[in-house]
Protein backbone atom coordinates (compact mmCIF):
# COMPACT_ATOMS: atom_id res chain seq x y z
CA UNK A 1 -11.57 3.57 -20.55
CA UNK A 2 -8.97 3.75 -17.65
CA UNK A 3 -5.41 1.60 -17.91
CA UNK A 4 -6.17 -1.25 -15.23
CA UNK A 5 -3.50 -1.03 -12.14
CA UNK A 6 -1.77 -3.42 -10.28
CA UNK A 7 -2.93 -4.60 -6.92
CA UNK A 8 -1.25 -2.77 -4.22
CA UNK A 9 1.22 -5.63 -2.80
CA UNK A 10 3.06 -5.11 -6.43
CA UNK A 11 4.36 -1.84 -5.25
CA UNK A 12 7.18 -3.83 -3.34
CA UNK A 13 8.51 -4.86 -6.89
CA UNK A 14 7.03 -2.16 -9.13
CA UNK A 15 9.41 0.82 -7.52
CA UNK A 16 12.45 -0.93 -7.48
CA UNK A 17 11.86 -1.75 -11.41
CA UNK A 18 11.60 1.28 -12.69
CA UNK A 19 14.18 3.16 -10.04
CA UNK A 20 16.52 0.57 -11.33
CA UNK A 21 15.69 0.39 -14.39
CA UNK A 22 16.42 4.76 -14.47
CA UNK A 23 19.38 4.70 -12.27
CA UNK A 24 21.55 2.17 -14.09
CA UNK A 25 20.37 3.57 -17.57
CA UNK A 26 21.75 7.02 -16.30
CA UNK A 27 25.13 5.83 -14.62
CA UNK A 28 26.06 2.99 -17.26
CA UNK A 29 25.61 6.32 -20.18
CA UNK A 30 27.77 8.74 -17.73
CA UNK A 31 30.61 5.99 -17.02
CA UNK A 32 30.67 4.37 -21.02
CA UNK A 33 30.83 8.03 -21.95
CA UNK A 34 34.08 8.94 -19.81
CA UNK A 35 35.21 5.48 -20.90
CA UNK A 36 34.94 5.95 -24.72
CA UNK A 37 34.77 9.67 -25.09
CA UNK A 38 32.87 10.12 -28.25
CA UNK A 39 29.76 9.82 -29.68
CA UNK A 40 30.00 6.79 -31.80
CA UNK A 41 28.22 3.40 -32.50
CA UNK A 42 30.75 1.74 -30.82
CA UNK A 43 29.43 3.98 -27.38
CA UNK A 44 25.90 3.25 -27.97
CA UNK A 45 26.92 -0.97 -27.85
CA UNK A 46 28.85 -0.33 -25.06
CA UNK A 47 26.19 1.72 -23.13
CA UNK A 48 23.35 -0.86 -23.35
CA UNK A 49 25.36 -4.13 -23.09
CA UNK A 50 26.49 -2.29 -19.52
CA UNK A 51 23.06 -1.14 -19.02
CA UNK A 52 21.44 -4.15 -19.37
CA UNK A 53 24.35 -6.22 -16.82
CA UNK A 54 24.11 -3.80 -14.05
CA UNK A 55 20.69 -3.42 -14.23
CA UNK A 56 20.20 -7.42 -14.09
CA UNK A 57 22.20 -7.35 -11.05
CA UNK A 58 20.53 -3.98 -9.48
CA UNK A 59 17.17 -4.80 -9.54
CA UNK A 60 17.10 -8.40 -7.58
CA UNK A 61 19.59 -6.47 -5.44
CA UNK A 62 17.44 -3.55 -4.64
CA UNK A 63 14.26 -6.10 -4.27
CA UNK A 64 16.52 -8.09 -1.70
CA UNK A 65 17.92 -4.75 0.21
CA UNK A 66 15.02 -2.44 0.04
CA UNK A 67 13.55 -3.89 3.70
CA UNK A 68 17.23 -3.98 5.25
CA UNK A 69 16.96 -0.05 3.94
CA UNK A 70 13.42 0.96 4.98
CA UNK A 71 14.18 -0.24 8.45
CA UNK A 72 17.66 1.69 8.61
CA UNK A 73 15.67 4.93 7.57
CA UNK A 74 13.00 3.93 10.28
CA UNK A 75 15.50 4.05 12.67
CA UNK A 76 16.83 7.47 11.48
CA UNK A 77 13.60 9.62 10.38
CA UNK A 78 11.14 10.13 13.24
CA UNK A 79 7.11 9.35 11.73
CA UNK A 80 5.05 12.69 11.82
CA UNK A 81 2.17 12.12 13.99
């Protein structure tokens, strides 16, 4: 049995979700690591309570942005005929 997908018009919320979702994981772990400097439980708190605040602030941003962004590109990258 195939996994059911999600309609299409999703996509516009889908992407920034999980691009999000990567990119704070990634940059909250690099900064709380110079931060605290050691592998420790008190690194791992630290890591997800930032994770989880920029990434509630990144994704509505990146929903709100991402047409202000695909137009900019628009005007910069000629479409291949």
């Amino acid at each position: 049995m195939r996994p059911r997908k999600l309609p299409s018009h999703y996509g516009r919320y889908v992407m920034p979700l999980i691009l999000t979702f990567l990119m704070t994981f990634a940059v909250a772990g690099i900064s709380t690591w110079i931060a605290v400097e050691s592998w420790s439980v008190f690194f791992l708190k630290s890591w997800m309570k930032s994770w989880m605040v920029s990434w509630v602030i990144a994704f509505p941003a990146m929903v709100m942005l991402m047409p202000v962004t695909q137009r900019i590109v628009a005007l910069i990258v000629r479409k291949d005929q």
